[in-house]
C-alpha atoms as a PDB file:
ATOM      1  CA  UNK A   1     -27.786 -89.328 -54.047  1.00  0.00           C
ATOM      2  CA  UNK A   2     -25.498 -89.115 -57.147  1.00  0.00           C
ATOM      3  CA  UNK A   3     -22.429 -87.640 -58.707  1.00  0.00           C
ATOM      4  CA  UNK A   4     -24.257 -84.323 -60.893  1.00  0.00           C
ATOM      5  CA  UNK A   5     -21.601 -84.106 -64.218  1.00  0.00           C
ATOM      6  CA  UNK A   6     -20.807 -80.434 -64.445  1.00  0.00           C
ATOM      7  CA  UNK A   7     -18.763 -80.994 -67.536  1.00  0.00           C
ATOM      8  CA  UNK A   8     -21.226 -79.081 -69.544  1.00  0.00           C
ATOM      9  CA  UNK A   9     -21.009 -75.498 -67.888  1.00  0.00           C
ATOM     10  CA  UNK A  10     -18.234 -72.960 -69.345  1.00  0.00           C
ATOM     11  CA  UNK A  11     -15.848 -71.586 -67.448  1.00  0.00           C
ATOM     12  CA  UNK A  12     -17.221 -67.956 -68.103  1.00  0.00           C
ATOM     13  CA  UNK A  13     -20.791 -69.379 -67.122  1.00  0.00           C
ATOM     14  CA  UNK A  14     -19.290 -70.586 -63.976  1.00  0.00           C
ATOM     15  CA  UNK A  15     -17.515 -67.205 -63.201  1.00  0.00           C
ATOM     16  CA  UNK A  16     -20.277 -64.994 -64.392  1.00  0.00           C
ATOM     17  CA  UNK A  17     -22.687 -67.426 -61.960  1.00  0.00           C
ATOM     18  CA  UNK A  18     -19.946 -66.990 -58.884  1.00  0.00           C
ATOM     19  CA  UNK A  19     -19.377 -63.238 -59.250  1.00  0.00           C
ATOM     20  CA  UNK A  20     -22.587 -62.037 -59.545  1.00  0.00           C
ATOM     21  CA  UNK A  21     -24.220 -63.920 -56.715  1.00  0.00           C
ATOM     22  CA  UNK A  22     -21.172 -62.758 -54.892  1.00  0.00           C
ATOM     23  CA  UNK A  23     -22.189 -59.574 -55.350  1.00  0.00           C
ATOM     24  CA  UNK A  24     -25.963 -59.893 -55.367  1.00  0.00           C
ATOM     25  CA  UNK A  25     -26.024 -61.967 -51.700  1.00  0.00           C
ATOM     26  CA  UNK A  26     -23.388 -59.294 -50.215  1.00  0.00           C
ATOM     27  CA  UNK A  27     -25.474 -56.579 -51.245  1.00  0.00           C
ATOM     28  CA  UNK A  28     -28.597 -58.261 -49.129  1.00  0.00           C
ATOM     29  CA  UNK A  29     -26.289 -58.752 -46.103  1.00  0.00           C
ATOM     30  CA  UNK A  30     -24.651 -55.057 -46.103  1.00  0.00           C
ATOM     31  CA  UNK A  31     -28.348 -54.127 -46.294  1.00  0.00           C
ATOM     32  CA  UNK A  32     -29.817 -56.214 -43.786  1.00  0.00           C
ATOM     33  CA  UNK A  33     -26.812 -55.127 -41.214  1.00  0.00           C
ATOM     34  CA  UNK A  34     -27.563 -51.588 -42.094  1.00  0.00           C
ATOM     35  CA  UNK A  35     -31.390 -51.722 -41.872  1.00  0.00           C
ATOM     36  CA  UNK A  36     -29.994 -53.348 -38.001  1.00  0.00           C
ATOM     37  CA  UNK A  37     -27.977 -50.278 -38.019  1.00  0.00           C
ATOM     38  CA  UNK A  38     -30.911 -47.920 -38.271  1.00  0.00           C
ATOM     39  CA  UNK A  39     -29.713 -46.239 -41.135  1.00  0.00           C
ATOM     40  CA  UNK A  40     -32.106 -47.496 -43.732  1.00  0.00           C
ATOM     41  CA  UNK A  41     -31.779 -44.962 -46.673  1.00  0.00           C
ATOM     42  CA  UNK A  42     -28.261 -46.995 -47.000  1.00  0.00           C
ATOM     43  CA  UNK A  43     -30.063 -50.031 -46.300  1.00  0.00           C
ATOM     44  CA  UNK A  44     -32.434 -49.563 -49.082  1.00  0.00           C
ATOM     45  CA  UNK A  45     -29.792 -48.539 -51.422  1.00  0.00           C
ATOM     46  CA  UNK A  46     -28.279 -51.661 -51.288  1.00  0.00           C
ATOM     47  CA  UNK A  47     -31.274 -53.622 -51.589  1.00  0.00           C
ATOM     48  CA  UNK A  48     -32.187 -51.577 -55.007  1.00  0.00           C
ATOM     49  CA  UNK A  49     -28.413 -52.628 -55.755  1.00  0.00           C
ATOM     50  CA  UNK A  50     -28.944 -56.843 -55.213  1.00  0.00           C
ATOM     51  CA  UNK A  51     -32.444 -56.183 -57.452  1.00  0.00           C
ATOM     52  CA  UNK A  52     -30.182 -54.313 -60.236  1.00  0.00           C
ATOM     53  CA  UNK A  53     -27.627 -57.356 -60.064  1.00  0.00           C
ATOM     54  CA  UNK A  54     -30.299 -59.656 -60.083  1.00  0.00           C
ATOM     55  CA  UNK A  55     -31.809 -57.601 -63.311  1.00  0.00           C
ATOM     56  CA  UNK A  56     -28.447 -57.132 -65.001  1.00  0.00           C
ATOM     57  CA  UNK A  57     -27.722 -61.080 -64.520  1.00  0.00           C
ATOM     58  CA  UNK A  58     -30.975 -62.173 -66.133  1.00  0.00           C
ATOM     59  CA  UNK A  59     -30.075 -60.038 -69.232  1.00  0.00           C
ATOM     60  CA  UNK A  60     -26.227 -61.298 -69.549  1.00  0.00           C
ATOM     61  CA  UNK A  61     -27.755 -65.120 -69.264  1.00  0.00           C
ATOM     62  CA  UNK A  62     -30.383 -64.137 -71.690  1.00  0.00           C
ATOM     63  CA  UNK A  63     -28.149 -62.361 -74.382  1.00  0.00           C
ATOM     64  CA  UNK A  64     -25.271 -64.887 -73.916  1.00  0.00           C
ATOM     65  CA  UNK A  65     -26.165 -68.088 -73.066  1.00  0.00           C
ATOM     66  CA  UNK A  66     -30.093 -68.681 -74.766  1.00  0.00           C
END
């Protein structure tokens, strides 16, 4: 294995990246814990909200960064 040189990524890249899979991977867990919860309308809701993040994401790195 080797040393990877991150040297090249922005910081706004980098916080971009660590909020929205902050946000994307809590949005699965609250809706996997509320699917375990039996209340699945909620659970659903926040799965539609990870696939929005997801969505929104793909268009900030395409606008921005390409």
């Amino acid at each position: 294995m080797s040393v990877v040189n991150v040297s090249d990524v922005s910081a706004d890249l980098f916080i971009i990246a660590v909020i929205f899979i902050l946000l994307i991977f809590g949005l699965l867990s609250f809706g996997i814990l509320q699917m375990f919860q039996q209340r699945f309308r909620l659970g659903w809701y926040n799965f539609a909200g990870a696939l929005v993040s997801v969505i929104v994401l793909i268009i900030i790195l395409n606008i921005w960064y390409v």
